[in-house]
Protein backbone atom coordinates (compact mmCIF):
# COMPACT_ATOMS: atom_id res chain seq x y z
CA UNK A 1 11.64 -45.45 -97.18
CA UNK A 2 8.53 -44.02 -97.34
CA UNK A 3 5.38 -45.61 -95.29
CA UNK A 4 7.57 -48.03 -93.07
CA UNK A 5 6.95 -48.32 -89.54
CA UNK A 6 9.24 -49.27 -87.08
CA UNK A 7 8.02 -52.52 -84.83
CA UNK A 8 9.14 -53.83 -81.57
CA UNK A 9 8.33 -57.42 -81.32
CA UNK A 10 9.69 -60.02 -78.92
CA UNK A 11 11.99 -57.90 -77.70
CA UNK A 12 13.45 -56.45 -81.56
CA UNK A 13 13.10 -53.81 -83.23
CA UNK A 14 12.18 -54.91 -86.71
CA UNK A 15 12.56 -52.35 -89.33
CA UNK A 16 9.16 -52.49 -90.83
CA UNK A 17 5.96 -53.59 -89.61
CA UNK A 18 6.23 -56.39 -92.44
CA UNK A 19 9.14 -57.61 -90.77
CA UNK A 20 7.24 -58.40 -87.41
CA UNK A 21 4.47 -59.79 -89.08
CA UNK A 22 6.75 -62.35 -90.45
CA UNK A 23 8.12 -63.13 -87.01
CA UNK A 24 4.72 -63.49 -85.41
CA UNK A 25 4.12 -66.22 -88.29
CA UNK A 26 7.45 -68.12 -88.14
CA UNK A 27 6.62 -68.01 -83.85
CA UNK A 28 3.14 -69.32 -84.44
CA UNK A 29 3.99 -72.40 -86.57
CA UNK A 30 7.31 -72.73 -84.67
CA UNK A 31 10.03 -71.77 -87.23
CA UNK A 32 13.16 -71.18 -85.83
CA UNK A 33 14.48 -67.80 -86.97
CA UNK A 34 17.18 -65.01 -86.32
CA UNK A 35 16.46 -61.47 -87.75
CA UNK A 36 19.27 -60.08 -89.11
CA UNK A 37 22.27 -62.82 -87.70
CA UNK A 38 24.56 -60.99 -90.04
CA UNK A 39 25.76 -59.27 -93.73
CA UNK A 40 27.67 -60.34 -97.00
CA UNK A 41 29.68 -58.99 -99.37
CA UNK A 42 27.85 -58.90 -102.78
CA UNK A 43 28.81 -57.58 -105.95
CA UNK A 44 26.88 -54.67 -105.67
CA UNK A 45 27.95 -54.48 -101.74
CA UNK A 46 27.22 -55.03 -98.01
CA UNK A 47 24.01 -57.03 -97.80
CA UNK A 48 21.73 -57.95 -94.17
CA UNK A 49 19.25 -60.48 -95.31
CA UNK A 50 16.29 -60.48 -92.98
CA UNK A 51 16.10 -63.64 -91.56
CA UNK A 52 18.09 -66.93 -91.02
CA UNK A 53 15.53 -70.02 -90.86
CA UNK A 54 17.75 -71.91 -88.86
CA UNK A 55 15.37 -75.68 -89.29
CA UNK A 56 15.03 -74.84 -92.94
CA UNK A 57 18.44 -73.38 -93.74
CA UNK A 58 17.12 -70.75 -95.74
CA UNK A 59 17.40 -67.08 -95.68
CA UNK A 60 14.54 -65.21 -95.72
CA UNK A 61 14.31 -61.70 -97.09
CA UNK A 62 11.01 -59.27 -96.62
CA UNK A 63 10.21 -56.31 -98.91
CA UNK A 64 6.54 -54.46 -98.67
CA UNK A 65 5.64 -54.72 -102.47
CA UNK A 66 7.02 -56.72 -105.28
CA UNK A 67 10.56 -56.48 -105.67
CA UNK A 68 12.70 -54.38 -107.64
CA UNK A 69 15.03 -55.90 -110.46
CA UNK A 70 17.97 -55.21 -108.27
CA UNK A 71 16.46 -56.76 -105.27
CA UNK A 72 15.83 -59.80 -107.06
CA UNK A 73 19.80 -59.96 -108.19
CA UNK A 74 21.24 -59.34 -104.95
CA UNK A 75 18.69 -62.23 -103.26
CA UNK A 76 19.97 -64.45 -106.31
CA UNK A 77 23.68 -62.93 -105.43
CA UNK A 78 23.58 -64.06 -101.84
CA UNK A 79 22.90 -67.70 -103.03
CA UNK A 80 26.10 -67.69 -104.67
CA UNK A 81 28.10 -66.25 -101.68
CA UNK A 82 26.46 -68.27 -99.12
CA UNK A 83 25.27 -71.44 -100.31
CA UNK A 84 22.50 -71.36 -98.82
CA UNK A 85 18.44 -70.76 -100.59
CA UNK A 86 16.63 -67.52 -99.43
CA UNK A 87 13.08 -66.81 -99.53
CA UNK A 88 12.25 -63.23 -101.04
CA UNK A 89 8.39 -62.07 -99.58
CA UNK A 90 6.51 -59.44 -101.73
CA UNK A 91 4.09 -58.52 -98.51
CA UNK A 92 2.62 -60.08 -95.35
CA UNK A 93 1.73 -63.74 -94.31
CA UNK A 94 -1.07 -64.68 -96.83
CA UNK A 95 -2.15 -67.60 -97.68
CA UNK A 96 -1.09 -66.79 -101.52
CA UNK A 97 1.68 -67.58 -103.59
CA UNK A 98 3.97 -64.63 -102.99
CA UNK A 99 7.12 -66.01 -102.54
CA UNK A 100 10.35 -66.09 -104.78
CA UNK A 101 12.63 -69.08 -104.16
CA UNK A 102 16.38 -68.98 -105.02
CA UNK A 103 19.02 -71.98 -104.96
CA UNK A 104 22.30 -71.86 -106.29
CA UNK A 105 20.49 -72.27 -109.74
CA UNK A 106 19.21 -68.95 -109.85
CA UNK A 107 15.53 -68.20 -109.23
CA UNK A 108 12.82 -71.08 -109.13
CA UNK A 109 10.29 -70.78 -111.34
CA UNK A 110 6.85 -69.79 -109.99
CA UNK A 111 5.86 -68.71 -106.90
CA UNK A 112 5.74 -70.40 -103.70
CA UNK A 113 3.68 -70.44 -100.61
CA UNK A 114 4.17 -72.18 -96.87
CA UNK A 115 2.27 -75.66 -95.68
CA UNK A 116 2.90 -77.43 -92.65
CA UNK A 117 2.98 -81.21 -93.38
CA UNK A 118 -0.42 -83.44 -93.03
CA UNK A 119 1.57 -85.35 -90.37
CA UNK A 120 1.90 -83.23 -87.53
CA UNK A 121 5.68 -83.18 -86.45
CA UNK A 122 7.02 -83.65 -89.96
CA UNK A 123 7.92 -80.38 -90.79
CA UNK A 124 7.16 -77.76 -93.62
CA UNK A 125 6.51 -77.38 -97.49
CA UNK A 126 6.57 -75.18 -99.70
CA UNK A 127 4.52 -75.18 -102.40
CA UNK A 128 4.62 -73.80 -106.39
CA UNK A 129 1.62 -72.28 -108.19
CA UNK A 130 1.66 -74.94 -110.57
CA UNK A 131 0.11 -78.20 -110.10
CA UNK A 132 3.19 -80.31 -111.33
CA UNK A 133 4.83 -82.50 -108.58
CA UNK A 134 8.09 -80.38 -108.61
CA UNK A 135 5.74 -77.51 -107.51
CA UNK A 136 5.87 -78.98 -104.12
CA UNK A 137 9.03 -79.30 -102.07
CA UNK A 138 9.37 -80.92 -98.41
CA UNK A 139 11.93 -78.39 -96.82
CA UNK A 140 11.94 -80.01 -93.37
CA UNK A 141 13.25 -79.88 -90.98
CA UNK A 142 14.16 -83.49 -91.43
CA UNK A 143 12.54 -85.82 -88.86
CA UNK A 144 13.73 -89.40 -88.83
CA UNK A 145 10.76 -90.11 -86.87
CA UNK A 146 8.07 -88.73 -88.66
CA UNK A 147 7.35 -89.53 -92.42
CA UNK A 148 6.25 -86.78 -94.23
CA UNK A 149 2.99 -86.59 -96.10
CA UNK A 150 1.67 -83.77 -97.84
CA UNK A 151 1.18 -80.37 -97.69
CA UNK A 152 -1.76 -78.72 -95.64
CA UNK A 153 -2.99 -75.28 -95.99
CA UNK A 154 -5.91 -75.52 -92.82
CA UNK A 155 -5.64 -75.54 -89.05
CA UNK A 156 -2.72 -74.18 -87.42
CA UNK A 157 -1.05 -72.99 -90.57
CA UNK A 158 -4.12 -70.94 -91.85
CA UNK A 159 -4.29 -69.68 -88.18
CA UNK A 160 -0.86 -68.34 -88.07
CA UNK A 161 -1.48 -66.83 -91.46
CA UNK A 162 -4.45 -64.53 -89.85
CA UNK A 163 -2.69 -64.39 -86.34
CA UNK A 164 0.00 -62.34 -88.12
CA UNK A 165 -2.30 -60.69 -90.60
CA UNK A 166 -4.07 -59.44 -87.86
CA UNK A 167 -1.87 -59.15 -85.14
CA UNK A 168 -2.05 -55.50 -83.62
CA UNK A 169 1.59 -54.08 -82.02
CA UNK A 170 0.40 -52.20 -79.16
CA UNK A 171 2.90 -49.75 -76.78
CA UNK A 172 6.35 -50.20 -76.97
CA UNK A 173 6.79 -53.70 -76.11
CA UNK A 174 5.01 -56.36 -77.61
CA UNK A 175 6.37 -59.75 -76.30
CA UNK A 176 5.28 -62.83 -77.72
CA UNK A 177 1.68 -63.16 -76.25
CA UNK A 178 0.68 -66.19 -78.52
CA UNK A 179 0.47 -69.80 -77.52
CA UNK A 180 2.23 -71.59 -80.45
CA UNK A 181 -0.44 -73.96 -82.64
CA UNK A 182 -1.65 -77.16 -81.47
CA UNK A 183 -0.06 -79.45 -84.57
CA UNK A 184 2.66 -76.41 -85.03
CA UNK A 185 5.84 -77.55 -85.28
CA UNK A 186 8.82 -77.47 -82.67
CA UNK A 187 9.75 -75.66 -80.20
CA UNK A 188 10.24 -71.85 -78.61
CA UNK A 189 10.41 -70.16 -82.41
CA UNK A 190 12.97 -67.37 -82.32
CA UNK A 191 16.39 -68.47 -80.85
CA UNK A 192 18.32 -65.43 -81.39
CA UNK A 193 20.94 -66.16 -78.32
CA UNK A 194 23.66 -68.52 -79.76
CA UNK A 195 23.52 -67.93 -83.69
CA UNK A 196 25.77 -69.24 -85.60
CA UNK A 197 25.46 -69.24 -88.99
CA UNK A 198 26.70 -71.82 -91.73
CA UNK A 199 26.57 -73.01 -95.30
């Protein structure tokens, strides 16, 4: 694929520097993630979505530009097959409405975008581009605790939007240098040791 550059983040190799910038935002806000825990048998064959959002339960799938046709079916496919929503990114973190959402109903209409919820602790949104209350979607992680709010789009989510915008993947190694967001959620982001996967 033409124009892709290999990252190492964290201690992975992420196929694209796309890729990493999505793992330096799920870090920042404290999403939970494994990059590629594992592959499915589609219809059209072997598929390795890009990340598992383990809070969330959501796949989460990364391509540079918009998506192809068959992109979209096989994210739509692996609905089916796993049970589970995926996320389908046309770019980096930005604070824009560039993500598809698919549920076992097919494709949601719209696009979406991340918030973290007005009350810190409570979790994460995502929100439609229309204004219409099903636009807006609480998708946790559940806190029995915490009551969730609303979506915000300032402080610590706007600064992990521009922290992985601008993040710059020196030498071989780049570790996680960032101090996770004061009103971020969670804990230590990326728990790739122990996956396990389920619908």
């Amino acid at each position: 694929m033409k124009g892709v550059l290999e990252t190492r983040y964290g201690g992975l190799r992420y196929r694209s520097r796309t890729e990493a910038r999505w793992a330096v935002f799920f870090d920042m806000v404290g999403i939970r993630h494994h990059y590629e825990p594992e592959g499915f048998e589609l219809r059209v064959g072997y598929y390795r979505p890009d990340f598992w959002l383990t809070d969330l339960r959501m796949f989460f799938e990364v391509k540079g530009t918009e998506p192809t046709r068959e992109e979209i079916a096989k994210c739509a496919d692996l609905t089916h097959v796993t049970e589970a929503d995926i996320l389908l990114s046309s770019g980096p973190p930005e604070e824009r409405f560039s993500l598809r959402w698919f549920d076992r109903g097919g494709q949601r209409e719209g696009l979406y975008v991340f918030a973290l919820d007005k009350n810190p602790g409570a979790g994460f949104w995502l929100v439609g581009d229309t204004d219409e209350d099903n636009g807006r979607m609480h998708v946790g992680p559940a806190n029995d605790n915490v009551a969730a709010r609303g979506p915000m789009f300032s402080g610590p989510i706007e600064a992990a939007y521009n922290e992985a915008r601008n993040c710059r993947f020196q030498g071989e190694e780049q570790r996680r240098p960032f101090q996770r967001l004061d009103g971020a959620f969670g804990s230590p982001a990326n728990d790739q040791v122990g996956f396990r996967w389920s619908a």
